[in-house]
Protein backbone atom coordinates (compact mmCIF):
# COMPACT_ATOMS: atom_id res chain seq x y z
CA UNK A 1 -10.69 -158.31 12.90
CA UNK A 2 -13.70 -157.92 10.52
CA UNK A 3 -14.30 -155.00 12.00
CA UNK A 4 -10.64 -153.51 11.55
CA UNK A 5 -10.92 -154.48 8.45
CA UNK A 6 -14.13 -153.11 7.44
CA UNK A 7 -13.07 -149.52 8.86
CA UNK A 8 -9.97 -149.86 6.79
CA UNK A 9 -12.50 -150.07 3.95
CA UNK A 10 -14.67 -147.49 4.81
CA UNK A 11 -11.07 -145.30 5.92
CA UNK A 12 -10.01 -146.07 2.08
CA UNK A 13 -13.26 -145.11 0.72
CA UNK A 14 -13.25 -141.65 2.77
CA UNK A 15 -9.67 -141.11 1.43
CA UNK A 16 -10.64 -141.44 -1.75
CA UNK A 17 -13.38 -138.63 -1.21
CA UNK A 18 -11.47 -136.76 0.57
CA UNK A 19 -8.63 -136.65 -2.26
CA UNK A 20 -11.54 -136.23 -4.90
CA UNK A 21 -12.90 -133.44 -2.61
CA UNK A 22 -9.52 -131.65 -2.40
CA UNK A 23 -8.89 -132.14 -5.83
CA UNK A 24 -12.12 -130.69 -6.80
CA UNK A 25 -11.44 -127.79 -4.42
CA UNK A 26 -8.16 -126.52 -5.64
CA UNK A 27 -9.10 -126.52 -8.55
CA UNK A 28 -12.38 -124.20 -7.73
CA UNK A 29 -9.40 -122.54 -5.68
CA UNK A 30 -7.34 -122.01 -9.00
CA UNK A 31 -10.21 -120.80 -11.27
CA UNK A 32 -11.49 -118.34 -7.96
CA UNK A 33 -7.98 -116.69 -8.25
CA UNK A 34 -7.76 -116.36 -11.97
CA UNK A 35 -11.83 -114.67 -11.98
CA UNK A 36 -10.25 -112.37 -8.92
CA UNK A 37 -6.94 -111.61 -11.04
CA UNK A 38 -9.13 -110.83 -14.09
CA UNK A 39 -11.11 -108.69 -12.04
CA UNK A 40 -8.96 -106.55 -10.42
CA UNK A 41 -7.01 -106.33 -13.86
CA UNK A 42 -10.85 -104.58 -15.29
CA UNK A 43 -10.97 -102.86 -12.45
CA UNK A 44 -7.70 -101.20 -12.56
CA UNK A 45 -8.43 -100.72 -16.67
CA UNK A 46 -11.53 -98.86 -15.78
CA UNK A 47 -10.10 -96.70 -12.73
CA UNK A 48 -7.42 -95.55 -14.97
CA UNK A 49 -10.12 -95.25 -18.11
CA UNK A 50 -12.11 -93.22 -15.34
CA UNK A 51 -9.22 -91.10 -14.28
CA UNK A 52 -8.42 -90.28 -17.79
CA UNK A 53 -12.04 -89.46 -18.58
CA UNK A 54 -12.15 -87.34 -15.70
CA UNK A 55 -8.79 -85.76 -16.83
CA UNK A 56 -10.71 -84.71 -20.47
CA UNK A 57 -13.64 -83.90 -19.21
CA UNK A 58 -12.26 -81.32 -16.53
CA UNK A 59 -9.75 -79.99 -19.34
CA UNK A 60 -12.88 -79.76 -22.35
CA UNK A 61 -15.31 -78.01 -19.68
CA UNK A 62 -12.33 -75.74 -18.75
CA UNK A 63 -12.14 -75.33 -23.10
CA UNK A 64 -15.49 -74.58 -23.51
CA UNK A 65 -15.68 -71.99 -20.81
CA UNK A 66 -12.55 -70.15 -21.62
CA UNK A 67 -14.22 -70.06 -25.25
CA UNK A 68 -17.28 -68.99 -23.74
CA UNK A 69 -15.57 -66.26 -22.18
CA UNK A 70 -13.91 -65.33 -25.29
CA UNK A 71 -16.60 -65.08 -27.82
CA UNK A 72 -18.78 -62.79 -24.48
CA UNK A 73 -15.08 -60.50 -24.64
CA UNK A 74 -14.82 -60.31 -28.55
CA UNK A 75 -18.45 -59.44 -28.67
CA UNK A 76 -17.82 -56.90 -26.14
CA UNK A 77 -14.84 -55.74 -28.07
CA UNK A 78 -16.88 -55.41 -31.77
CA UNK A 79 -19.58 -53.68 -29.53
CA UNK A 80 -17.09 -51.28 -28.39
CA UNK A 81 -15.79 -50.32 -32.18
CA UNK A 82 -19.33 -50.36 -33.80
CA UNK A 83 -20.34 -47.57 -31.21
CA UNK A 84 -17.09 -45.81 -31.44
CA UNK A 85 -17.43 -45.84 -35.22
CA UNK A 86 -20.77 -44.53 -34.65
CA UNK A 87 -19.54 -41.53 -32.73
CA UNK A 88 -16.93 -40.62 -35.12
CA UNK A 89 -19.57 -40.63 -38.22
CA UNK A 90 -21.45 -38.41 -35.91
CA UNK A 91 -18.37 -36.45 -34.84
CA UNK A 92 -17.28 -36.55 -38.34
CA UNK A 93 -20.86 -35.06 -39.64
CA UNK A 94 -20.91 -32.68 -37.51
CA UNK A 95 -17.07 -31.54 -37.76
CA UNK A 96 -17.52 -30.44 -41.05
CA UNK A 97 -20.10 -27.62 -40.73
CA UNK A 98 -19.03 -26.50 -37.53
CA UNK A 99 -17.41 -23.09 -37.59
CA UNK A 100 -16.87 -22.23 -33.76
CA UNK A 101 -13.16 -22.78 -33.18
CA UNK A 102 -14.28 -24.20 -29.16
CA UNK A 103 -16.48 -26.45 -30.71
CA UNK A 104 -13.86 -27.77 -32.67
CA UNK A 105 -11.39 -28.47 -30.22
CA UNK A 106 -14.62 -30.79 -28.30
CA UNK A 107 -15.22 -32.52 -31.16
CA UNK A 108 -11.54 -33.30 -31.96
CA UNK A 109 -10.98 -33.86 -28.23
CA UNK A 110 -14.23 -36.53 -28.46
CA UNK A 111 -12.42 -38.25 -31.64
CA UNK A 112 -9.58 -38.76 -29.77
CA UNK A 113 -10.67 -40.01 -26.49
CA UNK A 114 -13.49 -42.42 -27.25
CA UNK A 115 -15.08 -43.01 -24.54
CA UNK A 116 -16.76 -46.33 -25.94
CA UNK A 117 -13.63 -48.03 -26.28
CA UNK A 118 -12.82 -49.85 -22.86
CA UNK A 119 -9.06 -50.62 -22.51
CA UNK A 120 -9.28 -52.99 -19.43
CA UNK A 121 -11.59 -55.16 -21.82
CA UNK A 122 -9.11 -54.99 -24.01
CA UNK A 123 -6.32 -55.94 -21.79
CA UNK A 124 -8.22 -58.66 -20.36
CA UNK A 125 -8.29 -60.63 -23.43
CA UNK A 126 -5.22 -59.90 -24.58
CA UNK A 127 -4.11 -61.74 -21.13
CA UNK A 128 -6.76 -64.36 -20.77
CA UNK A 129 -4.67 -65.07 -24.29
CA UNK A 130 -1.22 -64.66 -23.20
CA UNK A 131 -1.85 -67.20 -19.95
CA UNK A 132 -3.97 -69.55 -22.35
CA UNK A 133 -1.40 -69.87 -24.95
CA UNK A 134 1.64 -70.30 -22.21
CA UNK A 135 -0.34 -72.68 -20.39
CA UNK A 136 -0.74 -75.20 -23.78
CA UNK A 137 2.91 -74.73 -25.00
């Protein structure tokens, strides 16, 4: 009987543990889920501050080229006029103490069809404008 009774004791004992144990265990349980719920909540946070980031970053490069391209088209465009002004002081110069009527009809004809002035550059921006202001309204 001693020896019921003594593994009744040592059965309480081990229950007690055990309930401790468990005890001591859900709660590790409960604090393991609320880390892993305030993880995934920082990692969603930083996907979407990733996405977003990604999102400017694509949509400032595609700004700074398409004002890269811009300023290299205006620059081609103020080019274009300086040399055509050019050519019409020249033609201009030269117009007035030119008495050969054949001669006068080349330089008139040269006045009026510049051939510094490229239209497709022109044209270009004036689309590259178009499509950029459509595509931010």
């Amino acid at each position: 009987m001693e020896d019921i009774l003594s593994c009744f004791d040592s059965y309480n004992e081990l229950e007690k543990q055990w309930i401790t144990y468990r005890d001591k265990g859900t709660k590790l349980a409960n604090t393991l889920e609320v880390i892993k719920d305030k993880l995934q909540q920082k990692q969603e946070s930083l996907s979407t501050l990733e996405s977003r980031y990604s999102k400017n970053s694509n949509s400032s490069s595609n700004n700074n080229n398409m004002i890269l391209r811009l300023i290299n088209y205006f620059k081609d465009i103020v080019d274009m006029y300086v040399s055509s002004l050019a050519n019409k002081k020249t033609i201009l110069d030269t117009l007035l103490s030119c008495n050969d009527r054949d001669q006068l009809i080349t330089y008139v004809s040269a006045w009026q069809n510049d051939i510094h002035i490229n239209r497709d550059t022109i044209e270009t921006i004036q689309d590259m404008l178009t499509t950029h202001v459509s595509i931010n309204i």
